[in-house]
Structure formats: C-alpha cells, structure tokens
C-alpha atoms as a PDB file:
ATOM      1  CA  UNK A   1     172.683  98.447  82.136  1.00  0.00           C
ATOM      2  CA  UNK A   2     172.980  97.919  85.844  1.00  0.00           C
ATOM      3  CA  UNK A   3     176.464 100.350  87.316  1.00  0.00           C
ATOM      4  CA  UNK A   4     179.440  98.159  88.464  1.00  0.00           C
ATOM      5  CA  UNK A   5     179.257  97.234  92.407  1.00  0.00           C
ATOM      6  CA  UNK A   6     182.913  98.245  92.476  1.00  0.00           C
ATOM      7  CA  UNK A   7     182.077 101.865  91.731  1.00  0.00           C
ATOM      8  CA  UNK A   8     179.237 101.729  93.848  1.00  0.00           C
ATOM      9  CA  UNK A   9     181.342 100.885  96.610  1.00  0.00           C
ATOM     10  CA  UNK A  10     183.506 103.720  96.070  1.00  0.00           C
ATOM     11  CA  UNK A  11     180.549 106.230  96.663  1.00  0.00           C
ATOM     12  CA  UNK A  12     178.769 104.137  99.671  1.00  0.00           C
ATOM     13  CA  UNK A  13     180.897 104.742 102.556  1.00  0.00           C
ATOM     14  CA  UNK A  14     180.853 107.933 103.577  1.00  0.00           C
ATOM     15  CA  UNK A  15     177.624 107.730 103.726  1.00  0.00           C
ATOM     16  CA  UNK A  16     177.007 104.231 104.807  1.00  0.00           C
ATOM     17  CA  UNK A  17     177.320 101.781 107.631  1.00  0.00           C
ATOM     18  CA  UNK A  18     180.439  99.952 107.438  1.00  0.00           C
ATOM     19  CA  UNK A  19     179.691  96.131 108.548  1.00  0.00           C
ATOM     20  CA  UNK A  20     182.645  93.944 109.366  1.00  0.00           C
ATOM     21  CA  UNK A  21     181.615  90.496 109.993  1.00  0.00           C
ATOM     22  CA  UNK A  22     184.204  89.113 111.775  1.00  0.00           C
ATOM     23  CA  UNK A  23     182.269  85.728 113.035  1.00  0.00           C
ATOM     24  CA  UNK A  24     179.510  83.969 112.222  1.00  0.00           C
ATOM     25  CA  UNK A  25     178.918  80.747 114.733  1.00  0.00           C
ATOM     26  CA  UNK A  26     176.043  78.894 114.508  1.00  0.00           C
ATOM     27  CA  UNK A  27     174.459  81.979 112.521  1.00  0.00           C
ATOM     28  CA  UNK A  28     174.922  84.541 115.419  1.00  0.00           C
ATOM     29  CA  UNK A  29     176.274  87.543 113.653  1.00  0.00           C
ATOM     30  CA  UNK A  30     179.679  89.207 115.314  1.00  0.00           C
ATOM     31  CA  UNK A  31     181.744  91.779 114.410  1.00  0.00           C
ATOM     32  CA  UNK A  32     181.927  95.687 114.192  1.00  0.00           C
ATOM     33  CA  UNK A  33     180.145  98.495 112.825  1.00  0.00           C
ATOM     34  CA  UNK A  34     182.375 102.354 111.300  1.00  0.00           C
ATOM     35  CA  UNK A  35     180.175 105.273 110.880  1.00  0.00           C
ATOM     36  CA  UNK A  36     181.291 109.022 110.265  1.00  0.00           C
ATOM     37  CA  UNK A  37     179.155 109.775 113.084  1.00  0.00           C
ATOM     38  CA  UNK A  38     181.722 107.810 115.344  1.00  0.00           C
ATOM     39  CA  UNK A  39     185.084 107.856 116.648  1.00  0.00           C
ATOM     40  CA  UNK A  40     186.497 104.461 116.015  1.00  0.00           C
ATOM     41  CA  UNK A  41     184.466 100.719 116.022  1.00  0.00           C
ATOM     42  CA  UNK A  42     181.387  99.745 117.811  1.00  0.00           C
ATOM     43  CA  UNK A  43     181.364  95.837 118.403  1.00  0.00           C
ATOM     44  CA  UNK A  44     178.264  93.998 118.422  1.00  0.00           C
ATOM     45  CA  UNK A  45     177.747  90.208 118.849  1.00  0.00           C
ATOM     46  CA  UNK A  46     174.508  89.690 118.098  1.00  0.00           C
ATOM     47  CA  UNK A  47     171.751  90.558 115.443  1.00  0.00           C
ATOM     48  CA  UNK A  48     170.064  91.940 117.986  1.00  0.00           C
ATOM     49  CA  UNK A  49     173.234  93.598 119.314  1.00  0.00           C
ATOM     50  CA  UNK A  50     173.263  95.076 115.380  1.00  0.00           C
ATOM     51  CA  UNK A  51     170.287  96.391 115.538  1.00  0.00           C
ATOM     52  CA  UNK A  52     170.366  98.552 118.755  1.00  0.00           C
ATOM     53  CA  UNK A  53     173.652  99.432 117.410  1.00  0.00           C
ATOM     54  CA  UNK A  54     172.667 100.934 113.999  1.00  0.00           C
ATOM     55  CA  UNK A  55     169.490 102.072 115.440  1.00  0.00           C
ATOM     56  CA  UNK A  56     171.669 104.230 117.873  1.00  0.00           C
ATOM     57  CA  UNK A  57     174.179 105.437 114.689  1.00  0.00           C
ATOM     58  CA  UNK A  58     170.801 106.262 112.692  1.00  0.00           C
ATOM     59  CA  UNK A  59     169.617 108.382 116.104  1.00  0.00           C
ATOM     60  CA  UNK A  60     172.524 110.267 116.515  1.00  0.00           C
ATOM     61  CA  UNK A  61     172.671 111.450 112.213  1.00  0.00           C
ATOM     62  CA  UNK A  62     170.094 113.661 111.467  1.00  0.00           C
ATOM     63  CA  UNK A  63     168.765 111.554 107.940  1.00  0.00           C
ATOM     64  CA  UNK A  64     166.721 109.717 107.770  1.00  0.00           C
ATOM     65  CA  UNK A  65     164.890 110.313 110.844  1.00  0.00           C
ATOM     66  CA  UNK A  66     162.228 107.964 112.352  1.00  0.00           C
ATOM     67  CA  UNK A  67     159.008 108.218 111.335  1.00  0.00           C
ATOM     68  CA  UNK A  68     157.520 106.186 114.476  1.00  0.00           C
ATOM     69  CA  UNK A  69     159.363 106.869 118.417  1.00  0.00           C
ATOM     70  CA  UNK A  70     160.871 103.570 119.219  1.00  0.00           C
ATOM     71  CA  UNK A  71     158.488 102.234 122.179  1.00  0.00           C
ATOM     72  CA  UNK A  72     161.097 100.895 125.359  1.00  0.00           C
ATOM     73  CA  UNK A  73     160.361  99.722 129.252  1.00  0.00           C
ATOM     74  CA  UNK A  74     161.982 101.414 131.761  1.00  0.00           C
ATOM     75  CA  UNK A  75     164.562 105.045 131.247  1.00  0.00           C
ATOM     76  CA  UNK A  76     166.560 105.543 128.197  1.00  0.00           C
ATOM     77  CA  UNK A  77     170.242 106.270 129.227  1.00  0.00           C
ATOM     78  CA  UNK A  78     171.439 108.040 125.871  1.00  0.00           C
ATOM     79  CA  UNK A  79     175.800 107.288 125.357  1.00  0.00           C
ATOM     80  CA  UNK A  80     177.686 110.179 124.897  1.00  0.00           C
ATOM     81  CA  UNK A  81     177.430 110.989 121.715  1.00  0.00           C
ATOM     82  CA  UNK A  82     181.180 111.124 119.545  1.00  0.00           C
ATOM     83  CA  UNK A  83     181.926 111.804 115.728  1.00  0.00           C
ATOM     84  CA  UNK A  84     185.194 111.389 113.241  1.00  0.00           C
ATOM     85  CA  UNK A  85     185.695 110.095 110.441  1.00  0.00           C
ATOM     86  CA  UNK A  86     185.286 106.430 108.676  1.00  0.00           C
ATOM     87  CA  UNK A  87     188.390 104.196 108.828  1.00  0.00           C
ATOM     88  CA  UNK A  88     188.336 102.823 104.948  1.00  0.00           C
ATOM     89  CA  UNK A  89     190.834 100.000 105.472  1.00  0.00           C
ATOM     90  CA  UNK A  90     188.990  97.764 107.937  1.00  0.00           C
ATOM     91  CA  UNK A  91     187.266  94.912 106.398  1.00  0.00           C
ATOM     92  CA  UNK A  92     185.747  91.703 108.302  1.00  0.00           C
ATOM     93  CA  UNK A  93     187.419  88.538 108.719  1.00  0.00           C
ATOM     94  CA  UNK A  94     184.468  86.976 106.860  1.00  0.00           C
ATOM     95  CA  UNK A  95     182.442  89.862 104.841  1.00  0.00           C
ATOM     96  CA  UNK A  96     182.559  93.303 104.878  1.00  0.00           C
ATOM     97  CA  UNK A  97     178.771  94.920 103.668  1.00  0.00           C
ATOM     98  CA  UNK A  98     178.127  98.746 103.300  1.00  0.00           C
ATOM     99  CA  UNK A  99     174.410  99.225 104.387  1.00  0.00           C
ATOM    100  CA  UNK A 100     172.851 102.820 103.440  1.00  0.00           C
ATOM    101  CA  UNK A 101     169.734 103.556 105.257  1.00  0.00           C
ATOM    102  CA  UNK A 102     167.651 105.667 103.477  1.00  0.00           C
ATOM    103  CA  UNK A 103     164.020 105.481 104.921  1.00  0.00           C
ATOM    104  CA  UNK A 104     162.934 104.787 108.570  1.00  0.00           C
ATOM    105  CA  UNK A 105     159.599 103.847 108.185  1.00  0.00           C
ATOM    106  CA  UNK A 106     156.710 101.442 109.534  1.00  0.00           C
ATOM    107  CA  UNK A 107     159.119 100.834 112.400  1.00  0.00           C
ATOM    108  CA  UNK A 108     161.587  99.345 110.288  1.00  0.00           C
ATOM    109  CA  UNK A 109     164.847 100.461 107.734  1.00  0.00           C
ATOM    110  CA  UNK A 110     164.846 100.412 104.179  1.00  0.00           C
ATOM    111  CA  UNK A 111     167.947 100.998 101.894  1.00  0.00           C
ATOM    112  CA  UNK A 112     170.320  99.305 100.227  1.00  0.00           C
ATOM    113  CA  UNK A 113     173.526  96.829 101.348  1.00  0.00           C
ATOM    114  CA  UNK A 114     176.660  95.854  99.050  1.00  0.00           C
ATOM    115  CA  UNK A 115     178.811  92.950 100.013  1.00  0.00           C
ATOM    116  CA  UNK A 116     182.518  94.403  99.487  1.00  0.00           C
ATOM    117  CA  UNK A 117     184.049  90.649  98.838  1.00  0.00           C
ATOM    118  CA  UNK A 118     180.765  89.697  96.373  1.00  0.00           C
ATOM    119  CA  UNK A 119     180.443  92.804  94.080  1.00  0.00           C
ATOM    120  CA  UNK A 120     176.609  92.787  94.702  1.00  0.00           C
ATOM    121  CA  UNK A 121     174.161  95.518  96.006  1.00  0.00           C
ATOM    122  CA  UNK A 122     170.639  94.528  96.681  1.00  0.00           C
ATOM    123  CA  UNK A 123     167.887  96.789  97.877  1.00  0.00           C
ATOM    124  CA  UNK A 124     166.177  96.226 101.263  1.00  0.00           C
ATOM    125  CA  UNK A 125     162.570  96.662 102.739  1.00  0.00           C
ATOM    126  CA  UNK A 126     162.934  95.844 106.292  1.00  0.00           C
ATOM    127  CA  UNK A 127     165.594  94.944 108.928  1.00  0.00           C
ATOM    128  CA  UNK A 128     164.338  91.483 108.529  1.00  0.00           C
ATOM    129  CA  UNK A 129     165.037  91.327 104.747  1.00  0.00           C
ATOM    130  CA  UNK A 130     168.595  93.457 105.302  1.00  0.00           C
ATOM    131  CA  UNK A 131     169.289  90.357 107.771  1.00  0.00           C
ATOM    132  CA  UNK A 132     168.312  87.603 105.194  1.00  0.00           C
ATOM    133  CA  UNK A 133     170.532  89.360 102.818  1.00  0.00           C
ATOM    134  CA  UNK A 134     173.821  89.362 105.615  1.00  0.00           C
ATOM    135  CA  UNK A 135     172.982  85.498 106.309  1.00  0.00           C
ATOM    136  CA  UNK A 136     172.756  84.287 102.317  1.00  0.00           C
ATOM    137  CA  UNK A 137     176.196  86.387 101.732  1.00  0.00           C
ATOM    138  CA  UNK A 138     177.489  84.617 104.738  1.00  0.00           C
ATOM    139  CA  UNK A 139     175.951  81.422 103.649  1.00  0.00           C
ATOM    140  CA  UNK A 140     178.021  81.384 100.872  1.00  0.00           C
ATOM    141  CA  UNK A 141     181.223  82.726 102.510  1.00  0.00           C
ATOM    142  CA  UNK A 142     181.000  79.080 105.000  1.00  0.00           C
ATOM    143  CA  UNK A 143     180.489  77.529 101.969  1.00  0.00           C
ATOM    144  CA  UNK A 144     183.563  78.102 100.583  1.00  0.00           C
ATOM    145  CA  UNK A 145     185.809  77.914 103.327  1.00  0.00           C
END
C-alpha cells in the first residue's frame, strides 16, 4: 500500500525545494522558490530561470553534490551565499510542488516532486521529466479554472 501524499508532505519540506507557481502564461513557468539554505524567496520567471535557480540552492547544500562540474563561458560570479529557515505558509497562486533532489547525476537531477494542491508524488529522472511533471499538474490546474 502506497503512504498518503498528505503525510508525505509533512516530512518533504525541510528538506525539499519549495515551488510556488504563481503564473503560468503561455506555459512559461513564474513564481518563487523557499529553501532552508535561504533567507526568504528567490523569484524566477522562467524554466530556465528555475533551473539556474535550484542549481544554485543544490550548490550552496552540501547533498547531493554534482557528480559532473557544470561547463559555463565566460567568469562565474558566485551570490553571497545566505541561510534561515523555510517559510511553511507560502503556497503559489496556482500550485505549490515540493521537489527533493536526491541524485545529481549524468548532468541532470533525479528525485522526487509532490504537488501540495493534488496529493500526488511522482519520482523523477531528469530535469526534463521533473518539468513535464510541473506542466501536466499545471495543465490540469488551467483546466479547471
């Protein structure tokens, strides 16, 4: 028997990546991203905006590490690195998702994401799939409104 997503939830995020989705136009993922290893929200308005974003959280914790060193033109200018603690209350005006990396490898994340407003977990091999999962959540929050 599969555990309930709700308890689940109540384990993931002090561990995970807290995901508000607070917009969603024309499938270009916006919102904000909680971490422990942060002091407050870090915006992104992108998916590629998400994934320098996380990549930068993952950096800055010490698991899981990268197994490859991410390959970049020109100097790296590092931000000054912050920590606190995760603000539980926030949610997304669309979704909120919990992502918990647990393996950098081949140049990519694996873990697994739960969708707060859904009740469902699903594992992840890649960024790509992690992104597919986001989008057919989302799909189905448009849907409905």
């Amino acid at each position: 028997e599969r555990d309930d997503p709700m308890q689940k939830m109540e384990r993931m995020p002090g561990d995970a990546i807290h995901v508000c989705v607070d917009a969603y136009p024309n499938r270009v993922l916006q919102g904000r991203l909680q971490s422990a290893a942060w002091v407050g929200e870090m915006p992104f308005v992108s998916l590629m905006d998400f994934f320098k974003q996380v990549e930068h959280l993952l950096d800055e914790q010490l698991p899981p590490q990268a197994f490859t060193t991410m390959r970049r033109f020109g100097p790296v200018v590092k931000p000054e690195k912050t920590h606190g603690e995760v603000e539980q209350s926030a949610s997304g005006k669309l979704a909120t998702f919990y992502v918990r990396i647990l393996f950098r490898q081949n140049a990519s994340w694996q873990g697994t994401v739960l969708w707060s407003e859904g009740g469902q977990e699903e594992r992840f091999r890649s960024a790509l799939e992690l992104a597919l999962l986001l989008d057919s959540a989302l799909e189905q929050v448009s849907e409905r409104r």
